[in-house]
C-alpha atoms as a PDB file:
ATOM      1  CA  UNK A   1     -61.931 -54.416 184.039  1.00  0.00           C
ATOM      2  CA  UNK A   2     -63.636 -55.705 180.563  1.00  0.00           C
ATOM      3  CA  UNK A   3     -66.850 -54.613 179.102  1.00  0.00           C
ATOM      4  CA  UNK A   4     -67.704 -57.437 176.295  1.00  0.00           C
ATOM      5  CA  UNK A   5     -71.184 -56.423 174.393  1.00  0.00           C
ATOM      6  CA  UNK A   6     -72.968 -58.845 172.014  1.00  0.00           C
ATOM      7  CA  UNK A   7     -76.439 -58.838 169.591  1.00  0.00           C
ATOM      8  CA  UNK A   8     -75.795 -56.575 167.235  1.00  0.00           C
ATOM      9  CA  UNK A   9     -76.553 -57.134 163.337  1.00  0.00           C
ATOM     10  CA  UNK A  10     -78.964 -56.078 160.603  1.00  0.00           C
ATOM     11  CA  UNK A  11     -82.488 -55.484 161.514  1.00  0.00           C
ATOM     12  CA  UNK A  12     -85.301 -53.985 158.843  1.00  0.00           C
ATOM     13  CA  UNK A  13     -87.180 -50.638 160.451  1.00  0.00           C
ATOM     14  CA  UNK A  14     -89.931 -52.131 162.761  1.00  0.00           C
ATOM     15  CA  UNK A  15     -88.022 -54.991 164.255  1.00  0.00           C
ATOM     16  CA  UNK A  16     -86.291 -55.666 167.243  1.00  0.00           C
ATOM     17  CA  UNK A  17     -82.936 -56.586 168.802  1.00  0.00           C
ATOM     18  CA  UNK A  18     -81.289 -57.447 171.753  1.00  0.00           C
ATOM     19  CA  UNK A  19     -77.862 -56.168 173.182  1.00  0.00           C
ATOM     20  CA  UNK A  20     -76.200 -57.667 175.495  1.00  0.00           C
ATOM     21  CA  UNK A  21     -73.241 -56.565 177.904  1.00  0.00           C
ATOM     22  CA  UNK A  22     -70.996 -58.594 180.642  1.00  0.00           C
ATOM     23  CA  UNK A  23     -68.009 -56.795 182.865  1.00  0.00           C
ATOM     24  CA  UNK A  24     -65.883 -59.011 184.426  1.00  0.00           C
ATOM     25  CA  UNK A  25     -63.083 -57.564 187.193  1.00  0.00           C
ATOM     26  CA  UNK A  26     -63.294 -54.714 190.320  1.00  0.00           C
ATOM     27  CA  UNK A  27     -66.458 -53.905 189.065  1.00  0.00           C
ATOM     28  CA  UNK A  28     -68.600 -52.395 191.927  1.00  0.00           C
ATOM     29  CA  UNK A  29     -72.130 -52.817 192.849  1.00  0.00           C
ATOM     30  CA  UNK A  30     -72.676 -49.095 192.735  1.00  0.00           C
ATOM     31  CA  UNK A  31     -71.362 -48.285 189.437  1.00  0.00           C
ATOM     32  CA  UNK A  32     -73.871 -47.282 187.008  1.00  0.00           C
ATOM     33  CA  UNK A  33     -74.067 -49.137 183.361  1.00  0.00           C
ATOM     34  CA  UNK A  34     -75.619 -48.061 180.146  1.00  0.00           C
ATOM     35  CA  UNK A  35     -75.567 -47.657 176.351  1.00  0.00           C
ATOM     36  CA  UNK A  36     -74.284 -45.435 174.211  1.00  0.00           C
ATOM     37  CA  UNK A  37     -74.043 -44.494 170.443  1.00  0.00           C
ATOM     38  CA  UNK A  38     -72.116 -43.383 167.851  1.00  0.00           C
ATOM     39  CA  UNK A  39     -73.279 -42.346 164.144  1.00  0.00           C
ATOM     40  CA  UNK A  40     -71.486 -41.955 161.238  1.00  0.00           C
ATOM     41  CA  UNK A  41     -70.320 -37.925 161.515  1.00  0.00           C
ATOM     42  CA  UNK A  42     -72.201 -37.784 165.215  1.00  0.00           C
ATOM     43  CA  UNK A  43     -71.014 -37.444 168.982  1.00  0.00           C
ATOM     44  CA  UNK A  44     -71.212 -40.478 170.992  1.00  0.00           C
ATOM     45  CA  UNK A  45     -74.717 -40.002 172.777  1.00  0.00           C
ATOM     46  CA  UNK A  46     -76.300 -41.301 176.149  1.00  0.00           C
ATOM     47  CA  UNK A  47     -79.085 -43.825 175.127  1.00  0.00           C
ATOM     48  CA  UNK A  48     -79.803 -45.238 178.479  1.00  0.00           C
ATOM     49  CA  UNK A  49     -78.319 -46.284 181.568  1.00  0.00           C
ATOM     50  CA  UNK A  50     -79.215 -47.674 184.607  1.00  0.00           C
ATOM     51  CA  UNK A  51     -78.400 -47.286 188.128  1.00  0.00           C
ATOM     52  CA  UNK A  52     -77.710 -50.631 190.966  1.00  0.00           C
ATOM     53  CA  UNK A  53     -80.864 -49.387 192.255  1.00  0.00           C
ATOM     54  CA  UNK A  54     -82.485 -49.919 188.913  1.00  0.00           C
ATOM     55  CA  UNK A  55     -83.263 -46.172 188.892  1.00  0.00           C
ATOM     56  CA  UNK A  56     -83.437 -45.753 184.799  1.00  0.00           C
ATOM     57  CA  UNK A  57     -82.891 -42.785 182.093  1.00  0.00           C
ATOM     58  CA  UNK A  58     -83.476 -42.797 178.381  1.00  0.00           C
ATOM     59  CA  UNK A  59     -83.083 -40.517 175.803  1.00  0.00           C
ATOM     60  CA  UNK A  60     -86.028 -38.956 174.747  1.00  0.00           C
ATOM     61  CA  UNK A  61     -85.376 -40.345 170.813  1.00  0.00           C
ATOM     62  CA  UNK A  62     -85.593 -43.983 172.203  1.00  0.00           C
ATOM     63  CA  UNK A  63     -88.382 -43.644 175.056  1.00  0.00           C
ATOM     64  CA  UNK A  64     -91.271 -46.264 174.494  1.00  0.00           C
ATOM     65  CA  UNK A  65     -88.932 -48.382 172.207  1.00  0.00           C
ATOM     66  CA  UNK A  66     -85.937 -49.127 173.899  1.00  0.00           C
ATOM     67  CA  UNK A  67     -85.616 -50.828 177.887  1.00  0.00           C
ATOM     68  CA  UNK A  68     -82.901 -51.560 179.638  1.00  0.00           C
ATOM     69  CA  UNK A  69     -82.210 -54.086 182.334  1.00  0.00           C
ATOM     70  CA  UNK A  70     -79.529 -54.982 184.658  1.00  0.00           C
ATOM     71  CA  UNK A  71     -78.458 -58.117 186.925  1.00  0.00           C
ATOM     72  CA  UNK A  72     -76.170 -56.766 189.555  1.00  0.00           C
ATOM     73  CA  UNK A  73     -75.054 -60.202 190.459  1.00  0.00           C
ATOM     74  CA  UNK A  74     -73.841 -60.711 187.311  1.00  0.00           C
ATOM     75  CA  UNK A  75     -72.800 -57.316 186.537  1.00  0.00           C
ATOM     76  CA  UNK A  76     -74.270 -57.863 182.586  1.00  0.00           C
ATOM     77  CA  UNK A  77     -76.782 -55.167 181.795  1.00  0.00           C
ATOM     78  CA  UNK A  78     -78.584 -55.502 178.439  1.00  0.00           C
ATOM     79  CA  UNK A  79     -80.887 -53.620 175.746  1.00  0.00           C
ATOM     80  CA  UNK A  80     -84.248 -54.610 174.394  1.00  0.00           C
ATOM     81  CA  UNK A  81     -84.735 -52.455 171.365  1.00  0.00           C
ATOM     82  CA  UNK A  82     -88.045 -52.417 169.365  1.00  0.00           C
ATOM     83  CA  UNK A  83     -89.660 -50.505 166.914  1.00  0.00           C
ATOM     84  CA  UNK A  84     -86.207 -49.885 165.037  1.00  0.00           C
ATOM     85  CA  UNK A  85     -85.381 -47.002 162.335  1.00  0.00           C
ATOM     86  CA  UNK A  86     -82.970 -46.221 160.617  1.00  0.00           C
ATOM     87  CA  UNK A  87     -82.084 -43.562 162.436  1.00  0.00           C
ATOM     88  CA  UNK A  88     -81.031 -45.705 165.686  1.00  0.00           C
ATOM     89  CA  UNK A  89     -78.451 -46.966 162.803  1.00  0.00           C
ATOM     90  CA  UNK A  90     -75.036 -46.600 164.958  1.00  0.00           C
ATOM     91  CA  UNK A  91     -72.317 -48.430 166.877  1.00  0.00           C
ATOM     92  CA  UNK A  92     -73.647 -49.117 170.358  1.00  0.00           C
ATOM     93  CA  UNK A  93     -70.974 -49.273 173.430  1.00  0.00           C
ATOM     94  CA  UNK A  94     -71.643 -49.986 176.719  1.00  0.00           C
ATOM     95  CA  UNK A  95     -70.420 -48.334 179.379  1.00  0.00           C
ATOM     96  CA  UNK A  96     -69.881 -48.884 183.250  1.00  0.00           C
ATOM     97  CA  UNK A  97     -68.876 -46.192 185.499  1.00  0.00           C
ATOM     98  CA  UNK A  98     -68.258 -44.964 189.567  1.00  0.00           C
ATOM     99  CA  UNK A  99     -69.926 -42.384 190.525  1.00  0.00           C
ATOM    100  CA  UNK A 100     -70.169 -39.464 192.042  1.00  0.00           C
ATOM    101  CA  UNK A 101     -67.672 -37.738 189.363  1.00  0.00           C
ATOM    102  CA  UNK A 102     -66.954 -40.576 187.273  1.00  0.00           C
ATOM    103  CA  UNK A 103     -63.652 -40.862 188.083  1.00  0.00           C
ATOM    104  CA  UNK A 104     -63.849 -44.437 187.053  1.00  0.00           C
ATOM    105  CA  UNK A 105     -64.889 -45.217 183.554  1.00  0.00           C
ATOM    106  CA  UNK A 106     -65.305 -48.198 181.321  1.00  0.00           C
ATOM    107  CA  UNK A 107     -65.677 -48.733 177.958  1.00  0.00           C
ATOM    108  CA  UNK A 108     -66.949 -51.763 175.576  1.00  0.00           C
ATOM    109  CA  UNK A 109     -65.158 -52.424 172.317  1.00  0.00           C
ATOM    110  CA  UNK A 110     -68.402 -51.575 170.398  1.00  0.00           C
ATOM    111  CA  UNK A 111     -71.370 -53.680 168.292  1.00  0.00           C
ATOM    112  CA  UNK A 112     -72.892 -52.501 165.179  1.00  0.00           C
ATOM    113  CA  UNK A 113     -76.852 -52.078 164.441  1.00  0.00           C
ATOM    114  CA  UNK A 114     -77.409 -51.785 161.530  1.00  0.00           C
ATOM    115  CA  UNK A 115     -81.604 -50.922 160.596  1.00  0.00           C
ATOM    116  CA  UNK A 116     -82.214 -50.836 156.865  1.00  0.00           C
ATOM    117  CA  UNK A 117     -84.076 -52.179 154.263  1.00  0.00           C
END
């Protein structure tokens, strides 16, 4: 199984970008997908993720900026982010795993955001 992200960058606070994720292989309808981060010095956190039923959960830092979507045909799942600061600064990974117990677990290679002046 690969998970290949895209659309990360520079952004200044305020604006908006748009990740992107595709896994390819014995990827299963039923798996959930999401995002996650990683600051400098910081845990890799949940930012949101998405179930095949489209069943959705954010954290409560990006809630009202961020959405996230998913094509189950495609198996791609992507990010809208708006409103950036510079605290959303971080590499972003996606992520696709089985559930219950998440026994299966995929990982992207990572994309940097980068929100600055």
């Amino acid at each position: 199984v690969q998970v290949v992200e895209s659309g990360g960058g520079l952004v200044q606070p305020g604006g908006s970008l748009r990740l992107s994720c595709a896994a390819s292989g014995r990827i299963f309808v039923d798996y959930v997908m999401g995002w996650y981060r990683e600051a400098s010095g910081n845990q890799r956190e949940l930012v949101a993720d998405v179930t095949a039923g489209g069943t959705t959960n954010y954290a409560n830092s990006v809630k009202g900026r961020f959405t996230i979507s998913r094509d189950n045909a495609r198996n791609t799942v992507s990010l809208q982010m708006n409103s950036l600061k510079p605290e959303d600064t971080a590499v972003y990974y996606c992520n696709a795993h089985s559930t219950p117990g998440r026994l299966l677990d995929y990982w992207g290679q990572g994309t940097q955001v980068t929100v600055s002046s």
